[in-house]
Protein backbone atom coordinates (compact mmCIF):
# COMPACT_ATOMS: atom_id res chain seq x y z
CA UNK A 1 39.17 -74.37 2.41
CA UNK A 2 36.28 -73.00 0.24
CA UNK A 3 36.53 -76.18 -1.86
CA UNK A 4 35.87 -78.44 1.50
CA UNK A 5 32.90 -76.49 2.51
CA UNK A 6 31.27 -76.55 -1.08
CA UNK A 7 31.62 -80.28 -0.94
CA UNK A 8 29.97 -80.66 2.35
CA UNK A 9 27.47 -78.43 1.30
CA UNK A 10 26.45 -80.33 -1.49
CA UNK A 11 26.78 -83.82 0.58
CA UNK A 12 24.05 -82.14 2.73
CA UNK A 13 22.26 -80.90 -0.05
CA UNK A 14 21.80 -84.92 -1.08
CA UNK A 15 21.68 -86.44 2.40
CA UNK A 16 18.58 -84.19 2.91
CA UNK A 17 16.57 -84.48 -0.32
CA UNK A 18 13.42 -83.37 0.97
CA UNK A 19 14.55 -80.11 2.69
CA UNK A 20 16.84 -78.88 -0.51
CA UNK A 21 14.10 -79.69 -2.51
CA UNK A 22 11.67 -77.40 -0.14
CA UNK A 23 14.43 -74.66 0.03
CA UNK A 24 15.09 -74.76 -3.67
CA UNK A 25 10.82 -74.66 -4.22
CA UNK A 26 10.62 -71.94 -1.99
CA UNK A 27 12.72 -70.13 -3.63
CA UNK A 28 12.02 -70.26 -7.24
CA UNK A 29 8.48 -70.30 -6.51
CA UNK A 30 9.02 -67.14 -5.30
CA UNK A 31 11.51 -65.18 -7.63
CA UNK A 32 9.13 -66.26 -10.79
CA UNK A 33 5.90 -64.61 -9.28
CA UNK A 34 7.85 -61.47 -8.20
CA UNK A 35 9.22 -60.92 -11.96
CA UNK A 36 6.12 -61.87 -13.72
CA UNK A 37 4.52 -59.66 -11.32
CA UNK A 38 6.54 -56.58 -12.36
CA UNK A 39 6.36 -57.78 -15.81
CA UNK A 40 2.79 -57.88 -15.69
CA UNK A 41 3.29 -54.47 -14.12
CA UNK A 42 5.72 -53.12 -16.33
CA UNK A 43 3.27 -53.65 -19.33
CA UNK A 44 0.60 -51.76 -17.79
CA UNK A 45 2.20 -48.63 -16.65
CA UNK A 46 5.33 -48.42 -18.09
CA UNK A 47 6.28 -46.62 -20.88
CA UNK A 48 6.48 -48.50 -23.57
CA UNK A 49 4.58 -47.48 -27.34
CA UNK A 50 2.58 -46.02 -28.48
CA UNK A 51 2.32 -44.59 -24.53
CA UNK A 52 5.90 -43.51 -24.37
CA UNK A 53 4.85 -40.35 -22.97
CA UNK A 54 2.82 -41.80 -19.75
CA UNK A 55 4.52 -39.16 -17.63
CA UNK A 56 2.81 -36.63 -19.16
CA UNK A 57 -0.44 -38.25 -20.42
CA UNK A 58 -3.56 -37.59 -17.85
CA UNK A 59 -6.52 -39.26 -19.35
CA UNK A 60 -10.46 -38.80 -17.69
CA UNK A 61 -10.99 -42.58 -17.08
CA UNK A 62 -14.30 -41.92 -14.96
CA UNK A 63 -16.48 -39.33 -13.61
CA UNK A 64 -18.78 -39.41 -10.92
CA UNK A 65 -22.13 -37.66 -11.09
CA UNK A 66 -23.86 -36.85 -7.98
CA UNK A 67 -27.56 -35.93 -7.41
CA UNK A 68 -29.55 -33.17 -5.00
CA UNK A 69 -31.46 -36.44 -3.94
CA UNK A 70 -28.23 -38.44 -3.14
CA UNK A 71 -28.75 -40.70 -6.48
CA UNK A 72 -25.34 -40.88 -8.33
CA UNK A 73 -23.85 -42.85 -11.71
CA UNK A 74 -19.68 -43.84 -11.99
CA UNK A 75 -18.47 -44.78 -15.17
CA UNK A 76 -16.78 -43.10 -18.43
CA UNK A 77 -18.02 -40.15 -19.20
CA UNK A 78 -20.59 -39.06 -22.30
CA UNK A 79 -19.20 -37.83 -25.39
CA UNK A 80 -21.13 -34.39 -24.99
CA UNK A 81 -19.63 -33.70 -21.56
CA UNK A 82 -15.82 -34.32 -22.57
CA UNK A 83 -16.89 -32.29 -25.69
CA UNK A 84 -18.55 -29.55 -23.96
CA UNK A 85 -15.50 -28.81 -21.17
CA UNK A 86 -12.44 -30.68 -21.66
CA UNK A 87 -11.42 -30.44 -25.34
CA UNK A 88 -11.36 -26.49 -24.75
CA UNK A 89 -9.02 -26.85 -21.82
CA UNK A 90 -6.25 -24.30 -23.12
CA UNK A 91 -3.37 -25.77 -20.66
CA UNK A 92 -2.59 -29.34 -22.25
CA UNK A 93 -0.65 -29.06 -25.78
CA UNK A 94 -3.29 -31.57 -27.03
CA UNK A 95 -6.86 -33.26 -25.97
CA UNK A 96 -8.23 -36.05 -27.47
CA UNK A 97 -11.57 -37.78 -26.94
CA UNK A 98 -12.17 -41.57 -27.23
CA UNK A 99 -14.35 -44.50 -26.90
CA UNK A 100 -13.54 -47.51 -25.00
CA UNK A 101 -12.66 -50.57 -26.89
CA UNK A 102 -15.74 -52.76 -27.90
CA UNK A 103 -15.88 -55.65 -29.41
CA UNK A 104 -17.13 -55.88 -32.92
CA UNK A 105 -17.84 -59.03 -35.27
CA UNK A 106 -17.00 -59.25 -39.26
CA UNK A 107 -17.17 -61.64 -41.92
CA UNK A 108 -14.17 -62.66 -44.07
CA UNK A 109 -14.84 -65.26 -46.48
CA UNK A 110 -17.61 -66.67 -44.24
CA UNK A 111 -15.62 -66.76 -41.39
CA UNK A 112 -15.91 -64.97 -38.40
CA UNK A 113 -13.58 -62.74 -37.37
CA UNK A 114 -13.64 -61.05 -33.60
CA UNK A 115 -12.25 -57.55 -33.66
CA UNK A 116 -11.85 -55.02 -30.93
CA UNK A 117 -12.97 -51.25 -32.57
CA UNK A 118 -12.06 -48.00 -30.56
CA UNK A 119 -13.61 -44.69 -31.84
CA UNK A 120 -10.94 -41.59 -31.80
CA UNK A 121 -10.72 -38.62 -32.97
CA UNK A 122 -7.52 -36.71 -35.19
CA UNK A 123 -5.91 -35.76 -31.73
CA UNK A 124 -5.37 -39.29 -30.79
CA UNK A 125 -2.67 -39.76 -33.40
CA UNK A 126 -1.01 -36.57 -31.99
CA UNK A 127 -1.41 -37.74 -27.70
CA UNK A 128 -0.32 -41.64 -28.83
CA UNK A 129 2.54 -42.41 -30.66
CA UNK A 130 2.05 -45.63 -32.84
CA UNK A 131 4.39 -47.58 -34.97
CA UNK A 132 2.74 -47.51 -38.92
CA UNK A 133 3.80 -50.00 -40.64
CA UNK A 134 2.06 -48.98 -43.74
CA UNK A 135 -0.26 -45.17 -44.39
CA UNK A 136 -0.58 -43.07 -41.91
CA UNK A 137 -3.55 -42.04 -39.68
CA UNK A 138 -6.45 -40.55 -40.50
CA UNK A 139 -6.80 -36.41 -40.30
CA UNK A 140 -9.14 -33.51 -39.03
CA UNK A 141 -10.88 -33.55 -42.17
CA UNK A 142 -11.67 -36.79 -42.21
CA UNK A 143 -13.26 -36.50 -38.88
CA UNK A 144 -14.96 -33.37 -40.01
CA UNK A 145 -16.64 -35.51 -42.88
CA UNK A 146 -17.30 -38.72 -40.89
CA UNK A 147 -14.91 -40.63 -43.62
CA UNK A 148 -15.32 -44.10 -43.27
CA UNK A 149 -11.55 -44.74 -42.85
CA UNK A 150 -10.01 -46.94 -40.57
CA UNK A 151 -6.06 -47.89 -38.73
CA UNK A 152 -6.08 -51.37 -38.79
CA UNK A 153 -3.66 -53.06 -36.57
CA UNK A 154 -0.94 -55.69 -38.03
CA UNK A 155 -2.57 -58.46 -36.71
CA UNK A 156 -6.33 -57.84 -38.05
CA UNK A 157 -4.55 -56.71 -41.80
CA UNK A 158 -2.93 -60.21 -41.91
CA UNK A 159 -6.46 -61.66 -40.95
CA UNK A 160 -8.52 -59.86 -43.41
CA UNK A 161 -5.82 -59.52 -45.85
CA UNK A 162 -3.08 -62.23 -45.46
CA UNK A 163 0.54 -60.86 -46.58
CA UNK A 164 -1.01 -58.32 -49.12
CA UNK A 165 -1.13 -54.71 -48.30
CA UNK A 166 -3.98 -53.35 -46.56
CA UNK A 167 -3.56 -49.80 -47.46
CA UNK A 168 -7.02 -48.40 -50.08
CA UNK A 169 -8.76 -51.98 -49.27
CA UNK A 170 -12.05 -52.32 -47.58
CA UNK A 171 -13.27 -54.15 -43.55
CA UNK A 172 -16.31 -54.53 -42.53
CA UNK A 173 -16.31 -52.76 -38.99
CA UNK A 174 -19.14 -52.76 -36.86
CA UNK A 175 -21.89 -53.51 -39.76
CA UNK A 176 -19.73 -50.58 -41.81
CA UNK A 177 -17.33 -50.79 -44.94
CA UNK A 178 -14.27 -48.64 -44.06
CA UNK A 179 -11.54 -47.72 -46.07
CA UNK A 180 -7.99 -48.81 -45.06
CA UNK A 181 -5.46 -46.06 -44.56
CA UNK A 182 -2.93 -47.44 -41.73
CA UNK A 183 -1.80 -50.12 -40.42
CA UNK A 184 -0.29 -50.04 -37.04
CA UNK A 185 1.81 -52.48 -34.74
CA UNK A 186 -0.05 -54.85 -32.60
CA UNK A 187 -0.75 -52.55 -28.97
CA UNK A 188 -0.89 -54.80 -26.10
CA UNK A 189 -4.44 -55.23 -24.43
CA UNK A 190 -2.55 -54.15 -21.23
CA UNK A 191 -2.04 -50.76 -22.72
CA UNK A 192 -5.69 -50.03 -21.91
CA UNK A 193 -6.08 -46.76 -22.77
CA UNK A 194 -4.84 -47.22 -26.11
CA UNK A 195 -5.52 -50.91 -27.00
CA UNK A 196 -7.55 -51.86 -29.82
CA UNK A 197 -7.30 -54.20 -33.52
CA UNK A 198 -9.20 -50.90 -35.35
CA UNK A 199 -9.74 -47.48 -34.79
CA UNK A 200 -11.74 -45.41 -36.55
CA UNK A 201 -13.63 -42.16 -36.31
CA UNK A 202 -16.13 -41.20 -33.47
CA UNK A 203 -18.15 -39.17 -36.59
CA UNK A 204 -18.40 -42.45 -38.14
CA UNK A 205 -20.25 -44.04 -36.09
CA UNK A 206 -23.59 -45.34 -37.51
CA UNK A 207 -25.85 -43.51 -34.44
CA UNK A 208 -25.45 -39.87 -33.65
CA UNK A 209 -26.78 -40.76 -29.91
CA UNK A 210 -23.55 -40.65 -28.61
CA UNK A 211 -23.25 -36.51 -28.84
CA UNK A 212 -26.32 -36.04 -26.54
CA UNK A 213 -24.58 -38.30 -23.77
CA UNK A 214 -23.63 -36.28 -21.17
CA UNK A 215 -22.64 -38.73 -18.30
CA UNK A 216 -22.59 -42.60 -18.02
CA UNK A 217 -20.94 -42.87 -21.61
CA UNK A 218 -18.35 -44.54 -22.75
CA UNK A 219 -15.67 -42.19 -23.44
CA UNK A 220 -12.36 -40.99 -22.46
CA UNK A 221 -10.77 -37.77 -22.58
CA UNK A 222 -7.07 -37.85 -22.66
CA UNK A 223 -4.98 -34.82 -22.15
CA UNK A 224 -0.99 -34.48 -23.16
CA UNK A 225 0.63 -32.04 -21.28
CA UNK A 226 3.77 -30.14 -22.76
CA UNK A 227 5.69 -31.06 -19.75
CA UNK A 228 5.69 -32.57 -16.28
CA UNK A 229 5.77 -29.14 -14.98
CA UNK A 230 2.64 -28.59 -16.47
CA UNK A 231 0.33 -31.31 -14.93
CA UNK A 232 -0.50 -29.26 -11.94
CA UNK A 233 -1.26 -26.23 -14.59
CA UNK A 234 -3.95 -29.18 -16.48
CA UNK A 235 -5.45 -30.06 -12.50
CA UNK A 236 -6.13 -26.36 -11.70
CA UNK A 237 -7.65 -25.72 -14.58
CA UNK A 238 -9.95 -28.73 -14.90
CA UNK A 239 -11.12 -28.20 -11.19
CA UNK A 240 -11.87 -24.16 -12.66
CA UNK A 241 -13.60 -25.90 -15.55
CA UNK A 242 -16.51 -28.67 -13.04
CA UNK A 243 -17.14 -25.55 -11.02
CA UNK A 244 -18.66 -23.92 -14.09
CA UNK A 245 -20.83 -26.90 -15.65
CA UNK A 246 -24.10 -26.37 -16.69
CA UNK A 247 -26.37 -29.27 -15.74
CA UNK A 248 -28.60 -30.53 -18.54
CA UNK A 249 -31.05 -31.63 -15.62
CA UNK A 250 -29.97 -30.35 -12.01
CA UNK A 251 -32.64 -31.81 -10.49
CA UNK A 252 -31.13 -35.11 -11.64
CA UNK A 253 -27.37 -34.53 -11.36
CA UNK A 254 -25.78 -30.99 -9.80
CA UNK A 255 -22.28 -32.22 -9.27
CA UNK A 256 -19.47 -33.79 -10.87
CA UNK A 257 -16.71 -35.16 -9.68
CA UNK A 258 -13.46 -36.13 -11.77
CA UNK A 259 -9.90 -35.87 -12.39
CA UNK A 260 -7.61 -36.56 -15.20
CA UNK A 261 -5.30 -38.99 -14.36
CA UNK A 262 -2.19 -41.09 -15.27
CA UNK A 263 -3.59 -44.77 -15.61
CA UNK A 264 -1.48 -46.28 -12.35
CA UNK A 265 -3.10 -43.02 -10.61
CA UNK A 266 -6.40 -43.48 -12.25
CA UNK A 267 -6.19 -47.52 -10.13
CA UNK A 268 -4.72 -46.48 -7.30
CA UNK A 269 -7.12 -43.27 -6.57
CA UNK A 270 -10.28 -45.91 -7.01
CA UNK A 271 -9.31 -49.23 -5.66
CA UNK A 272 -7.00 -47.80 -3.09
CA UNK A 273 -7.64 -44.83 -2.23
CA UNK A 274 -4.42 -43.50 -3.75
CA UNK A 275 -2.04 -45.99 -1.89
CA UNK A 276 -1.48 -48.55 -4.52
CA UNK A 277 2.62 -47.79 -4.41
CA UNK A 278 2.42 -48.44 -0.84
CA UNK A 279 0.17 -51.41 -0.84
CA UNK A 280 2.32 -52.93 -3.50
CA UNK A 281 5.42 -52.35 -1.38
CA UNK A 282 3.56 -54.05 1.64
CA UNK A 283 2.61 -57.10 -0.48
CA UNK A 284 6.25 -57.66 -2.01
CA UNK A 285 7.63 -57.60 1.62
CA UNK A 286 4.65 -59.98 2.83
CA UNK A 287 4.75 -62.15 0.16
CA UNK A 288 8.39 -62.76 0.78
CA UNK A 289 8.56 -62.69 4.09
CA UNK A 290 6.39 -65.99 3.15
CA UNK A 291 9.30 -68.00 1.95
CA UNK A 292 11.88 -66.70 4.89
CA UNK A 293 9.36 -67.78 7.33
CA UNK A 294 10.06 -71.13 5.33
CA UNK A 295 13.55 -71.15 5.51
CA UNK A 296 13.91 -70.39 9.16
CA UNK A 297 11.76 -73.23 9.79
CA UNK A 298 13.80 -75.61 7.43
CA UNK A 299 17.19 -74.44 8.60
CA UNK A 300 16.13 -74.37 12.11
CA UNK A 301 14.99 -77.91 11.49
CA UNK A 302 17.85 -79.04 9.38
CA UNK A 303 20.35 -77.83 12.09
CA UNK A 304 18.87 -79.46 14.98
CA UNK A 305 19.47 -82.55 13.20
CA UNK A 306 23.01 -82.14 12.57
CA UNK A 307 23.81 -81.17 16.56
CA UNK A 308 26.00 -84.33 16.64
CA UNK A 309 27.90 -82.94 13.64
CA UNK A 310 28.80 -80.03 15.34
CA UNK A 311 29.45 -81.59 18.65
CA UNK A 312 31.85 -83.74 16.93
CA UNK A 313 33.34 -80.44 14.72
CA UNK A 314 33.58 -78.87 18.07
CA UNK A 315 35.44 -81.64 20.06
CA UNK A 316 38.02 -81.57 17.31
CA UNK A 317 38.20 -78.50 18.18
CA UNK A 318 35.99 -76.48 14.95
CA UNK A 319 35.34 -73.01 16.50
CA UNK A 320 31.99 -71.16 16.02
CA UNK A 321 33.02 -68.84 13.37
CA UNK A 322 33.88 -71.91 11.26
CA UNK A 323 30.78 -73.83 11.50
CA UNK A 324 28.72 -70.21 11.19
CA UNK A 325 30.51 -70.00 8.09
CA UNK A 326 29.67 -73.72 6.94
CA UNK A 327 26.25 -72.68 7.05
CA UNK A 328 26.42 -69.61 5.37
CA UNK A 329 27.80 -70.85 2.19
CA UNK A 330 25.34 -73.63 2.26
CA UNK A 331 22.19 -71.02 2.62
CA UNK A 332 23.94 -68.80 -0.21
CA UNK A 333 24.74 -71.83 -2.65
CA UNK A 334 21.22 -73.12 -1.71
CA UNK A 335 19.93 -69.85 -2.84
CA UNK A 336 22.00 -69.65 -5.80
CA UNK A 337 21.00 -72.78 -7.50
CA UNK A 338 17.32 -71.77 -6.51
CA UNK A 339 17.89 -68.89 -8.26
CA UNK A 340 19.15 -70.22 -11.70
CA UNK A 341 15.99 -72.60 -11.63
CA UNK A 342 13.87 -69.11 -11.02
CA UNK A 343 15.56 -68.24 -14.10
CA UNK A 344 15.30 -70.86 -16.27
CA UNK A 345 10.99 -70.82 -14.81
CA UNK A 346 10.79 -67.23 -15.37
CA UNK A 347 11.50 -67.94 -18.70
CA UNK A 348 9.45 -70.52 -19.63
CA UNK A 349 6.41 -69.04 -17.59
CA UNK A 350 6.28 -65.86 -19.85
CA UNK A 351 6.74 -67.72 -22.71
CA UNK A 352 3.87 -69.67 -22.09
CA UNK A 353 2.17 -66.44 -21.77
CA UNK A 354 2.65 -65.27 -24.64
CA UNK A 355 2.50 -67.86 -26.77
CA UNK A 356 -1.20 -68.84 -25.28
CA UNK A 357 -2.21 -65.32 -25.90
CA UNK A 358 -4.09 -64.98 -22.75
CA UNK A 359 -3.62 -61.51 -23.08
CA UNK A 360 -3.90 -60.42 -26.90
CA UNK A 361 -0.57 -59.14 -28.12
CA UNK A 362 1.06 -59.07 -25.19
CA UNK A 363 4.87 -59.63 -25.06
CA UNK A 364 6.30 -60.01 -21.59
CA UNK A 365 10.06 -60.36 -21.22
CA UNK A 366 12.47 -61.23 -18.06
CA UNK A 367 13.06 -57.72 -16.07
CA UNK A 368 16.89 -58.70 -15.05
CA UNK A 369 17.42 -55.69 -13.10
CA UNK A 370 14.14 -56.85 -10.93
CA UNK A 371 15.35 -60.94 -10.91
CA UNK A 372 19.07 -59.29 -9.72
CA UNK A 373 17.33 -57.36 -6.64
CA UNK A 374 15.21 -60.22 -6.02
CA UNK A 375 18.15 -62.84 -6.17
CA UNK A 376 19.72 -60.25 -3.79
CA UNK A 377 16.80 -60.33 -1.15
CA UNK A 378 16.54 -64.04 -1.37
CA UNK A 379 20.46 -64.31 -0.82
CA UNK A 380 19.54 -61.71 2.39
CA UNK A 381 16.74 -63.64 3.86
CA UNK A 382 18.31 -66.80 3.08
CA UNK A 383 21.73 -65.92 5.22
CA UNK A 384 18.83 -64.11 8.04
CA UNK A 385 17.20 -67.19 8.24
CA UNK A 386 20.13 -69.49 8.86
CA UNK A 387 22.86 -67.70 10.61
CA UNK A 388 21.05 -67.19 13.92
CA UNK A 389 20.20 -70.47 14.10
CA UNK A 390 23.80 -71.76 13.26
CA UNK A 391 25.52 -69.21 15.96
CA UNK A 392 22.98 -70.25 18.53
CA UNK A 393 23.74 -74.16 17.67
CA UNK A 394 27.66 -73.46 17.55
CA UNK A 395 27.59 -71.87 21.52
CA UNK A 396 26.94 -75.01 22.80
CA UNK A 397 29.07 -76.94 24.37
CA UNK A 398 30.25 -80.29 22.73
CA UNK A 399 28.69 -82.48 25.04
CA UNK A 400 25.57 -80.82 25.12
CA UNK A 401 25.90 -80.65 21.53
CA UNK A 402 26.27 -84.33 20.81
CA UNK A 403 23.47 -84.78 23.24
CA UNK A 404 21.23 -83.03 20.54
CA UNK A 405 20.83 -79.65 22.65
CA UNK A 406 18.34 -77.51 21.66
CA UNK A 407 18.25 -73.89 20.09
């Protein structure tokens, strides 16, 4: 019995090219933007190195200083600030202050080289941990002394360096000569908070400026906290800390207003107003809701036109629960198939991703616990979208039925 109703399934399948090939579009189209979505997503906020600890991680992405006069600046924060009243914070088991990544341009043999530089200090070795590949990172004393030492990543030590060994050798950062003394595995430009190609030390830097910056700067502060438990511990404390700032000018700024953050907290406090969970979970449902809407429309279509087919199936004496289940395994085959071409596209799209290097260093891979629970919705909407319209089509009476009756 199963074998007759996969044949006529596929006989339909080829008598109507042009709604299969819609269905099977719809479908695909679909299950390859919803896993390189989470993909996409996964590389941002999972945890994955060297932020395997994001649970626990709170960085100060931005601060907000406000004015008597109403006048206010957003942005990272000045070096003297985080200085000055979060690297004393006693709750976190480690603080660690950072630039943003800028780009920088060297010279290699007359040819330029583009490299992203980050400025850190000894705790960021301790908050992040990074793969070495060769040294280690660079220490408290080092920072103390303003060494010119550097962590190179693996990519910029084959570029300066070929195959050789990078550790004790020299690169030109940022108009500097620094010394060599890790090299790290390539960090994904996704991983913002702890992206970069170099890192070296804030006290290296070749102006001193940056420790009279007190807001609108261009540094992070990034706390780890011993445990989960603790995060609420790091929040009271930090709010304790703003209500005791001393304003350089308080005519010019009297308040502050920040809060370390995880990074997907950190987007969804500023660009949603701390709903981005829920506003993702509203677009997923829209955006497939998109493709059912689709296949209602198709099957509705696609069943009209075979009335006489069931009129005929009927006067033979077919009863509705047959010809509802005709239609079922043709919606879940249809879905099928479109499913193994989402896999085979899912594939190919994050290859081509990654091997275009539209993001630097970024190495997506096929989620197949997401693609299963995707397959799984499009298998639901797909039978939601074609049984009612098959059990609606099979009440009819055969000679209504044969007379093309309508839904």
């Amino acid at each position: 019995m199963l074998r007759n109703y996969l044949k006529v399934a596929f006989k339909v399948f080829l008598r109507r090219k042009f709604f299969t090939f819609i269905s099977l579009f719809g479908i695909a189209l679909t299950l390859i933007v919803l896993v390189v979505a989470v993909s996409l997503w996964d590389h941002v906020f999972g945890p994955h190195p060297p932020e395997t600890r994001a649970d626990r991680v709170l960085t100060v992405y931005f601060i907000n200083a406000i004015g008597p006069a109403g006048n206010h600046t957003f942005g990272p924060a000045g070096y003297a600030f985080l200085d000055r009243y979060t690297r004393p914070l006693k709750t976190p088991e480690s603080v660690s202050l950072h630039s943003v990544f800028l780009p920088t341009v060297s010279y290699r043999n007359g040819v330029k080289i583009k490299t992203w530089l980050k400025n850190v200090d000894a705790e960021f070795w301790r908050v992040f941990e990074f793969n070495f590949l060769e040294g280690g990172p660079f220490t408290k004393e080092d920072e103390k002394n303003a060494s010119r030492v550097a962590v190179i990543n693996e990519t910029t030590s084959r570029r300066f360096f070929g195959g050789a060994s990078a550790i004790g050798k020299t690169i030109e950062l940022d108009r500097q000569n620094f010394r060599v003394v890790g090299v790290v595995s390539d960090v994904p430009m996704l991983r913002f908070t702890s992206f970069s190609d170099a890192w070296t030390p804030i006290s290296s830097r070749r102006s001193q400026m940056y420790k009279r910056e007190f807001e609108n700067g261009m540094f992070f502060s990034t706390l780890l906290a011993k445990s989960r438990a603790d995060i609420p511990k790091i929040h009271e404390e930090f709010r304790g800390m703003l209500a005791r700032i001393e304003y350089p000018d308080p005519k010019l700024y009297n308040k502050i207003v920040a809060r370390p953050n995880t990074l997907l907290d950190a987007v969804s406090d500023e660009l949603f107003m701390g709903g981005l969970k829920t506003a993702v979970l509203v677009a997923i449902v829209l955006f497939l809701c998109l493709p059912t809407i689709n296949l209602i429309n198709i099957n509705v279509s696609r069943i009209r036109e075979r009335a006489s087919e069931i009129g005929v199936r009927k006067a033979f004496g077919a009863d509705s629960g047959t010809l509802v289940l005709q239609f079922v395994i043709e919606n879940v085959l249809l879905t099928v198939i479109g499913g193994l071409l989402a896999f085979v596209g899912c594939h190919l799209v994050l290859w081509l991703i990654n091997a275009t290097g539209w993001i630097p260093y970024a190495h997506l891979a096929l989620n197949l616990r997401i693609f299963l629970y995707g397959l799984i919705l499009a298998v639901f909407f797909g039978l939601l979208s074609g049984v009612y319209p098959a059990w609606k089509m099979s009440q009819l009476h055969p000679v209504q039925a044969l007379r093309g009756g309508e839904l």
